[in-house]
C-alpha atoms as a PDB file:
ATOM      1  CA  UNK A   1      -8.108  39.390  24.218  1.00  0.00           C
ATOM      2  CA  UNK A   2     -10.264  36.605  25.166  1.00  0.00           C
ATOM      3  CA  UNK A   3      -9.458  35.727  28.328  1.00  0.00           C
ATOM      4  CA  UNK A   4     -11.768  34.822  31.298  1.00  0.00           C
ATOM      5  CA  UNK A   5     -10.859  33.586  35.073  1.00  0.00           C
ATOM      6  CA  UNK A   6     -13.779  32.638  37.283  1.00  0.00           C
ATOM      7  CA  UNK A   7     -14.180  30.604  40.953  1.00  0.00           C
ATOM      8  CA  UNK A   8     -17.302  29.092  41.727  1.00  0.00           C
ATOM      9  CA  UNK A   9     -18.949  25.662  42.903  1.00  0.00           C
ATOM     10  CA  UNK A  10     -21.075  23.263  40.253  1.00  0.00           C
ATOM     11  CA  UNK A  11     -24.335  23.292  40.387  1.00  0.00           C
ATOM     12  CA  UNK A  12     -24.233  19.656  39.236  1.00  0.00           C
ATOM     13  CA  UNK A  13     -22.846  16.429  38.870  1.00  0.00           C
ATOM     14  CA  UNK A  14     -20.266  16.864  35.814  1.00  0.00           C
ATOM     15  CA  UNK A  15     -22.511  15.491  32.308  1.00  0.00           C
ATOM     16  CA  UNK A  16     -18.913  13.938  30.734  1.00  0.00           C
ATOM     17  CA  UNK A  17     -19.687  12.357  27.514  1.00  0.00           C
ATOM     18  CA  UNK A  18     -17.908  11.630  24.057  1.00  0.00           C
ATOM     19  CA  UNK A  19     -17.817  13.656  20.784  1.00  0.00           C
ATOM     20  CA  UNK A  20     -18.584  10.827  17.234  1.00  0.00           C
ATOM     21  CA  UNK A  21     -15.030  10.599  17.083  1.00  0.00           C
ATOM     22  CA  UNK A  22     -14.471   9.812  20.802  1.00  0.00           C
ATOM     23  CA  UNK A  23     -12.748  13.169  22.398  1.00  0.00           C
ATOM     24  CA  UNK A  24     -14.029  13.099  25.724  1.00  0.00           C
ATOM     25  CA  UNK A  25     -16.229  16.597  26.272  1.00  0.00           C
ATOM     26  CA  UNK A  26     -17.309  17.862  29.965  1.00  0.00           C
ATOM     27  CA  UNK A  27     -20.628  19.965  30.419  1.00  0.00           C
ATOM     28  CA  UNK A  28     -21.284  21.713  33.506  1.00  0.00           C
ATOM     29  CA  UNK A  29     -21.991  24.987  35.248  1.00  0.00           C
ATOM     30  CA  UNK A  30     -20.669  27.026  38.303  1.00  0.00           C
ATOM     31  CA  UNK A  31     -22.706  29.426  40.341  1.00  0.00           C
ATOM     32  CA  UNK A  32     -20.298  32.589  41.273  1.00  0.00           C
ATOM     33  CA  UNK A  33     -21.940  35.261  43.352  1.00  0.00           C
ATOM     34  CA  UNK A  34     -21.903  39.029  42.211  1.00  0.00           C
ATOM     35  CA  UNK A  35     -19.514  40.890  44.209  1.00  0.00           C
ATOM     36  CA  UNK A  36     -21.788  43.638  45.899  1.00  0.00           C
ATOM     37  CA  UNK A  37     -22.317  44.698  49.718  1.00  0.00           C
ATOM     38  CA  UNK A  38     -24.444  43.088  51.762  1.00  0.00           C
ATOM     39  CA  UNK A  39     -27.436  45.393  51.832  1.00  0.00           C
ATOM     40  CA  UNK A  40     -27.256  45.878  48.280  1.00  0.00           C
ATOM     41  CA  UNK A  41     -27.124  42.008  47.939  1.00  0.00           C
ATOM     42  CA  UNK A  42     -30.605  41.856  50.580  1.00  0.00           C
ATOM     43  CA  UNK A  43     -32.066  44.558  48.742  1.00  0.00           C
ATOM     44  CA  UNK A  44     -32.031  42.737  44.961  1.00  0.00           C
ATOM     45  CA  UNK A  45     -32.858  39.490  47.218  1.00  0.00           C
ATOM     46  CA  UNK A  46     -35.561  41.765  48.965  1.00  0.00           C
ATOM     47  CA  UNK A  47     -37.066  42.090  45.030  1.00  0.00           C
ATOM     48  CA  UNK A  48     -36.596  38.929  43.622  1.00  0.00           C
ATOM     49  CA  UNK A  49     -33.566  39.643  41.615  1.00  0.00           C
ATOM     50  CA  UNK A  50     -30.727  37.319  41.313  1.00  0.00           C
ATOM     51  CA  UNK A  51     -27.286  37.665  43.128  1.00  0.00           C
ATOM     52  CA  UNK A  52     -25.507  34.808  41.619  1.00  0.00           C
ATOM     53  CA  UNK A  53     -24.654  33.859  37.882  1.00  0.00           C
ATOM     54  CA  UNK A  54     -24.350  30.557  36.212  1.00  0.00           C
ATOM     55  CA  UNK A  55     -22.333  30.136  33.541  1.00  0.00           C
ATOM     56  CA  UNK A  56     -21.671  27.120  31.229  1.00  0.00           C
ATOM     57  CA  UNK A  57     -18.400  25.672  31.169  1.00  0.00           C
ATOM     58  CA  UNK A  58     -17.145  23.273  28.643  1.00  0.00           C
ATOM     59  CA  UNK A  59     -14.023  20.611  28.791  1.00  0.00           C
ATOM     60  CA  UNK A  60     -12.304  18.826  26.703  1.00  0.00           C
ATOM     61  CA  UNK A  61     -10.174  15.718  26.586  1.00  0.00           C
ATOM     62  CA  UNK A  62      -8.202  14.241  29.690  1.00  0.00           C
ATOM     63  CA  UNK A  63      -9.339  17.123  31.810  1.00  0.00           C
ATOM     64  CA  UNK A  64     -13.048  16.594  30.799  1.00  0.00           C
ATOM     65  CA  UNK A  65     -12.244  12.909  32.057  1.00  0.00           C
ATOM     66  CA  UNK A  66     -10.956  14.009  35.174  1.00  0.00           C
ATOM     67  CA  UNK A  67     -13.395  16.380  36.057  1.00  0.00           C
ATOM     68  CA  UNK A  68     -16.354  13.483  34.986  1.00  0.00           C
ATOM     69  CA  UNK A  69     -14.632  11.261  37.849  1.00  0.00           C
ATOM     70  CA  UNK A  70     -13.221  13.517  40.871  1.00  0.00           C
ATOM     71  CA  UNK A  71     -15.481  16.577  41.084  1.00  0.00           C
ATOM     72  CA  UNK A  72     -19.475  16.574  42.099  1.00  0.00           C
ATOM     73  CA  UNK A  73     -21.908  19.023  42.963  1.00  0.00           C
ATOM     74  CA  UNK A  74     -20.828  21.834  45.198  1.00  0.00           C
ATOM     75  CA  UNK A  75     -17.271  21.406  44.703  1.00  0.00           C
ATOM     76  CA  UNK A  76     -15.392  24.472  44.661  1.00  0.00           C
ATOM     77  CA  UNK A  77     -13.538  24.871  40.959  1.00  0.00           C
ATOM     78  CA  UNK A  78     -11.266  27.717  39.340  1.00  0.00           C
ATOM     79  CA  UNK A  79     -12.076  27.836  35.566  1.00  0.00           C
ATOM     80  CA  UNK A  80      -9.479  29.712  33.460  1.00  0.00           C
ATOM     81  CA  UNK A  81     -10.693  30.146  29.703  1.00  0.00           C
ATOM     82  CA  UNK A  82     -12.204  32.297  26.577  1.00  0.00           C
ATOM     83  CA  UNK A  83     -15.754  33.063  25.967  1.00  0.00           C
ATOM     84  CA  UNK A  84     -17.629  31.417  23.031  1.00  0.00           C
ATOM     85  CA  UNK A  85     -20.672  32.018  21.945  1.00  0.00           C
ATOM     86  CA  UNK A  86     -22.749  30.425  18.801  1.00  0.00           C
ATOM     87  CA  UNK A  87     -26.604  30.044  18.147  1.00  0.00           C
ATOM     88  CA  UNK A  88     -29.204  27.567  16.786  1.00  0.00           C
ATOM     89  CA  UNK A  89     -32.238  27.565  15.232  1.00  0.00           C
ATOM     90  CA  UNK A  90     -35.434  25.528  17.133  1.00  0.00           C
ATOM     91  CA  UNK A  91     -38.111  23.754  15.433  1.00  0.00           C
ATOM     92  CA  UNK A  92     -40.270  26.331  16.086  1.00  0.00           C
ATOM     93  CA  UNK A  93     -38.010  28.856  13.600  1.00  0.00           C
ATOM     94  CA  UNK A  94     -36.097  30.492  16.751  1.00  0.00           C
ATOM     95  CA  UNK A  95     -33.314  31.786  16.962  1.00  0.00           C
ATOM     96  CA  UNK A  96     -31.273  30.669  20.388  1.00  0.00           C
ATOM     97  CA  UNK A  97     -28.216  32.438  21.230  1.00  0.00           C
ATOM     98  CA  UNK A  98     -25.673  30.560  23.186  1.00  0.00           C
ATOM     99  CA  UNK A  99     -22.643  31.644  25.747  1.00  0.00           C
ATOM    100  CA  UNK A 100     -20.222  28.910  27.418  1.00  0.00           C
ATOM    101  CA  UNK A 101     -16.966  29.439  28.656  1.00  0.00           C
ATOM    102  CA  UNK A 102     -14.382  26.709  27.068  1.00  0.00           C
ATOM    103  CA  UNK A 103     -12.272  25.246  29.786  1.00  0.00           C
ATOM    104  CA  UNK A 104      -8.143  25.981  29.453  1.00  0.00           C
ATOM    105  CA  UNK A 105      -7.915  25.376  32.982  1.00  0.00           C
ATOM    106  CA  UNK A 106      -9.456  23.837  35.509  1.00  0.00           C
ATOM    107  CA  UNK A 107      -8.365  23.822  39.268  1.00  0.00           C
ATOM    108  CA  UNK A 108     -10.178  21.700  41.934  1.00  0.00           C
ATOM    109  CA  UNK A 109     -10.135  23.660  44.964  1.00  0.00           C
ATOM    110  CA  UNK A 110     -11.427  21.346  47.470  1.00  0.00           C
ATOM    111  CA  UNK A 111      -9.097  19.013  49.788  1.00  0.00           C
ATOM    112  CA  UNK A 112     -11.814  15.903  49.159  1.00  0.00           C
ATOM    113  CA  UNK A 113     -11.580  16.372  44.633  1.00  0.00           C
ATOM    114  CA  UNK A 114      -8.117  14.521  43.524  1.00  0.00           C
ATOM    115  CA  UNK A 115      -5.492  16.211  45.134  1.00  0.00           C
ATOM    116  CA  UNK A 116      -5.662  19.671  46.812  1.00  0.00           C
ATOM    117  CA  UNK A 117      -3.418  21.845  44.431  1.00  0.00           C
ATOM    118  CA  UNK A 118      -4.737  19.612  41.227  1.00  0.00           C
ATOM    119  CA  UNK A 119      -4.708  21.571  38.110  1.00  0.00           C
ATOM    120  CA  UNK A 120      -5.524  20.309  34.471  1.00  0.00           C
ATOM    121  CA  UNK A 121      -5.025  21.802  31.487  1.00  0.00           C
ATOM    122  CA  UNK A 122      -6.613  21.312  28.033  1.00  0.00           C
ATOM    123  CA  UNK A 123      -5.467  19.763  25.418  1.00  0.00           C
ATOM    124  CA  UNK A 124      -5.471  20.800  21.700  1.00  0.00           C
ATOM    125  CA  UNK A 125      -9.404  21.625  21.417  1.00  0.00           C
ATOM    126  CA  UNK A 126     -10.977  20.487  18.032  1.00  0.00           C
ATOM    127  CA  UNK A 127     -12.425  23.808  16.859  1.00  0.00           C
END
């Protein structure tokens, strides 16, 4: 199963573009913080080590267009989705390995985004 549910706030402004063929596509990312006590949490902070993790989330279609025009940075979000992963070579011969989570789901969690309860759903994703 492929299944992944995560609540976080962008770190961004939304980068909503098109694909060639025009399918509207949503880039952005969401900081969620590790669940851990709170010494724990000031002891990695104590030694430079993170607390939080940023994934990439991708959208697709009418919900990429409604995220591009009613959420911002630091709005709260609920992301339900799969994991995908790929890789690309640089021009430098490196190999770059590549984790995003694809957007089945999104809910806008704050009262100022479109509506309160708003929830979108994905379309038929072009894979």
């Amino acid at each position: 199963m492929n299944s992944v549910n995560l609540i976080g706030r962008l770190t961004a402004d939304p980068d909503l573009k098109s694909t060639n063929d025009g399918m509207p596509v949503a880039n952005f990312s969401i900081a969620i913080d590790r669940p851990m006590s709170q010494e724990k949490k000031e002891s990695y902070e104590a030694e430079g080590k993170s607390t939080t993790d940023f994934p990439r989330i991708i959208a697709w279609g009418k919900q990429a267009e409604s995220i591009g025009k009613y959420l911002k940075k630091g709005d709260p979000v609920g992301v339900s989705g799969s994991v995908t992963t790929g890789s690309y070579t640089k021009e430098d011969g490196s190999k770059v390995y590549t984790t995003n989570i694809t957007a089945q789901r999104v809910r806008f969690l704050s009262s100022g985004s479109k509506t309160q309860n708003d929830e979108l759903e994905s379309e038929n994703i072009p894979f």
